[in-house]
Protein backbone atom coordinates (compact mmCIF):
# COMPACT_ATOMS: atom_id res chain seq x y z
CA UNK A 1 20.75 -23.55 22.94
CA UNK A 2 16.94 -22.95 23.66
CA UNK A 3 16.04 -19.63 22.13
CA UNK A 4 14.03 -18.35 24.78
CA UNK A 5 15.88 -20.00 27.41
CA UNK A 6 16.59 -17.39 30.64
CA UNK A 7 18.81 -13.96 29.74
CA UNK A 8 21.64 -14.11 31.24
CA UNK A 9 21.65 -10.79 33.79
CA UNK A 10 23.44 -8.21 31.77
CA UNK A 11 20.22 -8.40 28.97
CA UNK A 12 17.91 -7.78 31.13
CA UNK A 13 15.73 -4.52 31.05
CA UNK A 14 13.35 -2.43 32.96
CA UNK A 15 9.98 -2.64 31.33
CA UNK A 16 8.76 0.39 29.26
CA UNK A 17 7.08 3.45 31.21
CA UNK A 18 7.77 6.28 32.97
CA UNK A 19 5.59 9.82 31.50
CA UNK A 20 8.37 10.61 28.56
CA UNK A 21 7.43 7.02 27.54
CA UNK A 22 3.76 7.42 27.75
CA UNK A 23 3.86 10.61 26.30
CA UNK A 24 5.76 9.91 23.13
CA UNK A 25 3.57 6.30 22.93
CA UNK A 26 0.44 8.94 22.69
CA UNK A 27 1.92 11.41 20.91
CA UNK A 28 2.72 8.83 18.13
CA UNK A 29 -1.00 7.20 18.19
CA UNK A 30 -2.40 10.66 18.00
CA UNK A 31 -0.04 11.47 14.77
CA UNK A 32 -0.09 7.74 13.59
CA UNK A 33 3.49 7.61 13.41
CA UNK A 34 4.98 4.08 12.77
CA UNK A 35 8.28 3.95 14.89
CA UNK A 36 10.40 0.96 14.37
CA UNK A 37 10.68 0.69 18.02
CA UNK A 38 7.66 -1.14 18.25
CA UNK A 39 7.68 -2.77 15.24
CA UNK A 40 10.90 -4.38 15.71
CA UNK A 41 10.60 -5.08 19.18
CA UNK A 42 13.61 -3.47 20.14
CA UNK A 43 14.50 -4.13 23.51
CA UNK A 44 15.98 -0.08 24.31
CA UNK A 45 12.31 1.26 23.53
CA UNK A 46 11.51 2.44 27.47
CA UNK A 47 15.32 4.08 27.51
CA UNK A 48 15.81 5.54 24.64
CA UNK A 49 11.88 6.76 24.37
CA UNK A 50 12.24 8.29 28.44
CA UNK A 51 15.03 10.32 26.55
CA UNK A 52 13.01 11.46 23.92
CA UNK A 53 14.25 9.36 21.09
CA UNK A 54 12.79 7.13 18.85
CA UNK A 55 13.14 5.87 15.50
CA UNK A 56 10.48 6.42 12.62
CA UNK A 57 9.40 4.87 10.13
CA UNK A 58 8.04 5.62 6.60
CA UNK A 59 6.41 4.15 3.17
CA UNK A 60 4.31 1.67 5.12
CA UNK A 61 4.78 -0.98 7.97
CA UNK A 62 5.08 -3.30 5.46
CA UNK A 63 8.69 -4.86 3.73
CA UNK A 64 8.85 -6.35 0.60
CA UNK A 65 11.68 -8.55 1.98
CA UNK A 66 11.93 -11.14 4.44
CA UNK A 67 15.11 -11.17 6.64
CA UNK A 68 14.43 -14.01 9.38
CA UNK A 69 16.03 -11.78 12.42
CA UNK A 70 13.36 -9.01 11.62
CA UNK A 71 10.05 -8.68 12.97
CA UNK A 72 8.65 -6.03 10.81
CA UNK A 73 5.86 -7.49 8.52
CA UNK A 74 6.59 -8.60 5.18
CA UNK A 75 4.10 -8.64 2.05
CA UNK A 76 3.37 -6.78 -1.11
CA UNK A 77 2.64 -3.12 -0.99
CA UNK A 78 1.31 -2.76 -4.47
CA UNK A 79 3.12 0.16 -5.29
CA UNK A 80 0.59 2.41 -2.78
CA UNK A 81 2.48 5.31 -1.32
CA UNK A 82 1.36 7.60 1.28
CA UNK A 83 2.33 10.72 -1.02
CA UNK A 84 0.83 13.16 2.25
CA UNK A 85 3.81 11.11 4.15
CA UNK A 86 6.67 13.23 4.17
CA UNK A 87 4.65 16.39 5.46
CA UNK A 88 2.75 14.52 8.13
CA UNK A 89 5.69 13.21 9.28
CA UNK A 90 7.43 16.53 9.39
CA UNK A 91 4.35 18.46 11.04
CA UNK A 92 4.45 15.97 13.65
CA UNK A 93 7.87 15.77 14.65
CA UNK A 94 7.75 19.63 14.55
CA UNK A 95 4.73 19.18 17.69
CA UNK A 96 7.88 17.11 19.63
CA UNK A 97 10.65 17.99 21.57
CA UNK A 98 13.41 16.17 19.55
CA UNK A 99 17.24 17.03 18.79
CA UNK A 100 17.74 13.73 16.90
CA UNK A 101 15.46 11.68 14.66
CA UNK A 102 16.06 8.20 12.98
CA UNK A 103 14.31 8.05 9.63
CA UNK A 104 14.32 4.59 8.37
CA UNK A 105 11.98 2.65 6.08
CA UNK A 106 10.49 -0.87 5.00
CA UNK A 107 12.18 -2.17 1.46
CA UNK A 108 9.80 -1.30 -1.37
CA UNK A 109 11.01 -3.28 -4.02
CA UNK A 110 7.63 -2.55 -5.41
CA UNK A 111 8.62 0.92 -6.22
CA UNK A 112 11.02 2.23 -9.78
CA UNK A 113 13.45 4.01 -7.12
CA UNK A 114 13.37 1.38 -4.02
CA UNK A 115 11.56 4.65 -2.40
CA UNK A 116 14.30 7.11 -2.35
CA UNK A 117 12.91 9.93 -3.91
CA UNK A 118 9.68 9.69 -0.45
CA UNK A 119 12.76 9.34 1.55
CA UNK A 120 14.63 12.45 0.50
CA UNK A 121 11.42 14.16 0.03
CA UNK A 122 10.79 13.37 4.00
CA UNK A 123 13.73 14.55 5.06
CA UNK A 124 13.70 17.73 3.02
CA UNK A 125 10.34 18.50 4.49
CA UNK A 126 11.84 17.48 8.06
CA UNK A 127 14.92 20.32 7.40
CA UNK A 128 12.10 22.53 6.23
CA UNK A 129 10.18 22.57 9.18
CA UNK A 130 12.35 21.75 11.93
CA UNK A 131 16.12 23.00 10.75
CA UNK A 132 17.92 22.78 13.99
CA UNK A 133 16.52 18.96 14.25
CA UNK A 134 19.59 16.31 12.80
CA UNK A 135 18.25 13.70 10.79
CA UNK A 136 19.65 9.75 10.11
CA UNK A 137 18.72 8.13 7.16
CA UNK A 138 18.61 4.00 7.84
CA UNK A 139 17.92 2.75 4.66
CA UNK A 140 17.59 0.03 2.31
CA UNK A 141 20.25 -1.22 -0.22
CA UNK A 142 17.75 0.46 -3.29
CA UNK A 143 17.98 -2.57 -4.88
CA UNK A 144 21.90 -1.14 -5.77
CA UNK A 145 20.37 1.69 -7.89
CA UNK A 146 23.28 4.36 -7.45
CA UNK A 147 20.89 6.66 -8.71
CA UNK A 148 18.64 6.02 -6.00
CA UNK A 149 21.36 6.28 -3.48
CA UNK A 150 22.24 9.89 -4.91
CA UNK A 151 18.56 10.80 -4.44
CA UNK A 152 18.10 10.23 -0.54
CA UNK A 153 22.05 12.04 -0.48
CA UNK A 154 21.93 15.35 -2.63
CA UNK A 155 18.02 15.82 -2.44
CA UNK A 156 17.60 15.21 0.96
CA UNK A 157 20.41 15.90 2.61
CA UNK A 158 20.80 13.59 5.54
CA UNK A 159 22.81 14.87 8.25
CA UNK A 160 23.76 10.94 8.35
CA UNK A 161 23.59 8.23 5.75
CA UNK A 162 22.81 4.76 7.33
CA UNK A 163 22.74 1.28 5.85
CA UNK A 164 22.95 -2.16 8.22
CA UNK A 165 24.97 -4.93 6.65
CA UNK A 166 23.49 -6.76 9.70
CA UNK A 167 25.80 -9.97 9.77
CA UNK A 168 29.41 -10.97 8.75
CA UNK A 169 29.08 -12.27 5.08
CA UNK A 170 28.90 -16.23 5.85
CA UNK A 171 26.02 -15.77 7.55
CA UNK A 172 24.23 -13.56 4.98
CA UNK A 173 22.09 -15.96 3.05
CA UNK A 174 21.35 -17.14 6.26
CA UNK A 175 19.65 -14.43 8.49
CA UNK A 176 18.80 -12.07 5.32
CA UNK A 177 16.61 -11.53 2.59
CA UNK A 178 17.90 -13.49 -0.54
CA UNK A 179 17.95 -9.69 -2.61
CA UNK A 180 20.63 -8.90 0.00
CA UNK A 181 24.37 -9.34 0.08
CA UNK A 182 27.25 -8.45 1.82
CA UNK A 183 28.74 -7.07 -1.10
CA UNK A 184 25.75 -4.91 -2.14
CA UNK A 185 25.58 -3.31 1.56
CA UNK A 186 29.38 -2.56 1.09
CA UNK A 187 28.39 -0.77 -2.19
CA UNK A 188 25.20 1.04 -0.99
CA UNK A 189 27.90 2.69 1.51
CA UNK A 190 30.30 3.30 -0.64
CA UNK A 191 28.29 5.03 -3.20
CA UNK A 192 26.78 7.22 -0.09
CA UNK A 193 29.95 8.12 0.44
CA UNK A 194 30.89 9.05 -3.49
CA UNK A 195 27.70 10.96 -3.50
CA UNK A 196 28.40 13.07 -0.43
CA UNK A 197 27.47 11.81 2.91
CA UNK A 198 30.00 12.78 5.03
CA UNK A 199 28.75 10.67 7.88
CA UNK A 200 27.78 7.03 7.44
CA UNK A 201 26.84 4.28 9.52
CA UNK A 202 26.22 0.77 9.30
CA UNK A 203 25.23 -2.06 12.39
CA UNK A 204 26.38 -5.80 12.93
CA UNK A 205 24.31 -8.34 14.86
CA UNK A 206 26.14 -11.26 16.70
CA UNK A 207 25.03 -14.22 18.45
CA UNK A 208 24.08 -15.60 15.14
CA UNK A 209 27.04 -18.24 14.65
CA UNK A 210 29.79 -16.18 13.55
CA UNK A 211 33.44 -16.46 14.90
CA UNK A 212 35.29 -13.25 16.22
CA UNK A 213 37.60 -13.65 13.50
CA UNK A 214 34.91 -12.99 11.46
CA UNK A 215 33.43 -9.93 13.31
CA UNK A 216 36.95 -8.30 13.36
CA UNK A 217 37.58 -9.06 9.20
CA UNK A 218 33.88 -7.59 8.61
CA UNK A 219 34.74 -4.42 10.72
CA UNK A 220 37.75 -3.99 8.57
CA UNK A 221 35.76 -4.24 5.80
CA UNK A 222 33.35 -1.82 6.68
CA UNK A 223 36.17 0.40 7.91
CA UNK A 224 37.97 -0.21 4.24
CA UNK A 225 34.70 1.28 2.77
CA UNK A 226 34.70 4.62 5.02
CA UNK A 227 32.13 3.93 6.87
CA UNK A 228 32.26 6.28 10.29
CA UNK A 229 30.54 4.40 12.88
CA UNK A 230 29.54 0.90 13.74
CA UNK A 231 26.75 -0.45 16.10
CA UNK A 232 27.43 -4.12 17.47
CA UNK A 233 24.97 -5.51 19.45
CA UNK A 234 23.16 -9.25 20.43
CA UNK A 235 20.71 -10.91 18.16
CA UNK A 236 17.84 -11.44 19.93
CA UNK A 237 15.48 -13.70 18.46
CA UNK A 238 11.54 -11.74 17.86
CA UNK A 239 9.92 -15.15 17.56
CA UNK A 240 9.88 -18.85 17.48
CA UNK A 241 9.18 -18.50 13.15
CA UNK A 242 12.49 -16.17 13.45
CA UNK A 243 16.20 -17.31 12.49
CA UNK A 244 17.84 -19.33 15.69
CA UNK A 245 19.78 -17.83 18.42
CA UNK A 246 23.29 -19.48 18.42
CA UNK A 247 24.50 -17.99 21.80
CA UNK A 248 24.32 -14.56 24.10
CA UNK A 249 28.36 -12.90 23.56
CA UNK A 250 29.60 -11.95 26.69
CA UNK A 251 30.16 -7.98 27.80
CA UNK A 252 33.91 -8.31 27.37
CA UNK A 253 33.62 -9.39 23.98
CA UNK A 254 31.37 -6.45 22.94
CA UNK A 255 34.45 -4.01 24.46
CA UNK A 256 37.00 -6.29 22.36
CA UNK A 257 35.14 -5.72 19.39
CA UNK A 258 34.65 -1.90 20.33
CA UNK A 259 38.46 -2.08 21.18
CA UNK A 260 39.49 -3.54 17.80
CA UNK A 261 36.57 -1.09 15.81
CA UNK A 262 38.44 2.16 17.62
CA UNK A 263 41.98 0.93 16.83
CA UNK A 264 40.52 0.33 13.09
CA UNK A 265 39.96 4.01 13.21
CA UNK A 266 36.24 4.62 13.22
CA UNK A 267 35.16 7.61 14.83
CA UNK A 268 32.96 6.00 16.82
CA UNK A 269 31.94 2.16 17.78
CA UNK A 270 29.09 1.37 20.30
CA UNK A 271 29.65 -2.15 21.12
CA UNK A 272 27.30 -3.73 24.01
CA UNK A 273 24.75 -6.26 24.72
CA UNK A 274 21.72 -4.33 24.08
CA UNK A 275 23.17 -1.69 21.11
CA UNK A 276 21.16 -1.53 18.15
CA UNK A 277 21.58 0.63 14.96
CA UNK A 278 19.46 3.00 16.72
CA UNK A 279 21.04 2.98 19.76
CA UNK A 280 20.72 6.62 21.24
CA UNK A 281 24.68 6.31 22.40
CA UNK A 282 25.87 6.96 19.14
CA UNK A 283 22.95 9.56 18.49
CA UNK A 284 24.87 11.72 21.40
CA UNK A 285 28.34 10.95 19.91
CA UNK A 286 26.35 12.26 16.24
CA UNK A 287 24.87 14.74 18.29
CA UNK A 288 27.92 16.27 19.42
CA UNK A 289 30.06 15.43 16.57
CA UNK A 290 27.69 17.44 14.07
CA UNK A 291 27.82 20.41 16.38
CA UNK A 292 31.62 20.55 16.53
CA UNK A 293 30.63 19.48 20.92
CA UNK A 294 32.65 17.16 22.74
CA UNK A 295 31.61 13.95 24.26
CA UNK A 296 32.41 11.89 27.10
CA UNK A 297 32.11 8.48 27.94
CA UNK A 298 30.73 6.17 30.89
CA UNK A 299 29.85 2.67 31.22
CA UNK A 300 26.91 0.41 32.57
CA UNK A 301 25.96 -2.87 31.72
CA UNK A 302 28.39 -3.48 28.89
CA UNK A 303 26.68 -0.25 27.27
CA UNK A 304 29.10 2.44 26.38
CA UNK A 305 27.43 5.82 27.10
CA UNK A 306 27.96 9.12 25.37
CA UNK A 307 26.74 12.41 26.40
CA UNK A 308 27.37 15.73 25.28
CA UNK A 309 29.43 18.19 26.91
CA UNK A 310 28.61 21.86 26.65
């Protein structure tokens, strides 16, 4: 299959704008922000930014590691770090009209501590200036420094711990980073977990050449190692240098694989076409879940949505 052959209906998307959209897109300029909606390419960045969310990122637009699905930049740092970070970053979002943020971050494999203590360090300074404002930590693996792990946990104090093990684990050599593993994204969550998250949250992409067999033994691996929610959604390849596109999955296998995630017991599973770890669904379902509020659900487009009911 051609990668950039036609989308088959149910991917397609309106194109970015509306004044929420333009607003945030200047907003972000103005504070020189890095969001990882742009830099990834994701293709929710006109929803989820008309609803006021958006995902930032910190310690640099540049990743020590070279996955071949990502589109983020990848290079050597040097070791430089924006030490003025975690403050700008919390004035800024303080200036917005968020409930939700994403935090995430480029690898720095440059850095003693993979970055965690900036992390934890942003999101303190986040709490501090913006308490009723739930934060997400997406994160890196740390290299599998526990210590680092326990950092971004107890000194921070994400409201939610996040790690992507991206793609079931036959496909891992092949779409990641050779520093990552399936095993070592199993044990970044797990040790979350040991050192207190009570939330975590992890995203598969599909598409890629895996069988559902394989999808539905990696959820139950995930599942096995507490994680509470899972994102699945369609690899969509950034650019012709970028790993291969294998085939678009079908809306009624995305609610299978939600089906099969729910009956595993996570508390939540967004499952569609166009979900990504970000996806602001399963911000709602956080949303409401952190605030002991209900949710409800609708569907569109093989998208599960979730809003909060008062």
């Amino acid at each position: 299959m051609r990668s950039f052959e036609r989308k088959p209906e149910w991917l397609k998307v309106r194109m970015p704008g509306g004044e929420r959209h333009a607003q945030l897109t200047q907003t972000f300029r103005k504070l020189k922000l890095h969001t990882v909606c742009e830099e990834a390419r994701c293709p929710n960045i006109g929803e989820c930014w008309r609803e006021g969310t958006a995902t930032i990122m910190i310690l640099g637009d540049v990743c020590t590691r070279g996955c071949r699905f990502c589109a983020v930049s990848s290079g050597h740092p040097g070791g430089v770090v924006d030490e003025a970070e975690p403050e700008h970053v919390a004035g800024a979002l303080a200036q917005m009209d968020l409930a939700y943020v994403v935090l995430t971050m480029v690898d720095r494999d440059d850095l003693a501590d993979g970055g965690a203590a900036h992390v934890a360090r942003t999101v303190s300074a986040i709490h501090a200036r913006s308490p009723e404002l739930l934060v997400e930590t997406l994160v890196g693996d740390f290299a599998g420094d526990e210590r680092a792990i326990e950092t971004v946990v107890q000194r921070g104090q994400p409201d939610v711990y996040a790690h992507n093990v991206e793609v079931v684990p036959s496909l891992q050599r092949k779409m990641r980073d050779a520093r990552c593993s399936w095993e070592r994204s199993l044990m970044t969550l797990r040790a979350a977990r040991a050192a207190g998250a009570s939330v975590t949250k992890s995203s598969l992409m599909v598409g890629c050449g895996e069988t559902e067999a394989e999808v539905h033994d990696a959820l139950a691996e995930l599942r096995a190692a507490d994680v509470s929610v899972v994102t699945i959604g369609q690899y969509l390849r950034p650019t012709p240098k970028h790993a291969p596109l294998v085939r678009y999955v079908e809306p009624a296998e995305f609610d299978a694989y939600r089906a099969a995630g729910e009956k595993l017991g996570f508390q939540y599973v967004a499952s569609g076409p166009l979900v990504r770890s970000s996806y602001r669904a399963a911000e709602a379902f956080l949303k409401g879940k952190l605030r002991g509020e209900r949710v409800r659900y609708s569907d569109r487009y093989g998208k599960r949505r979730l809003e909060v009911v008062s």
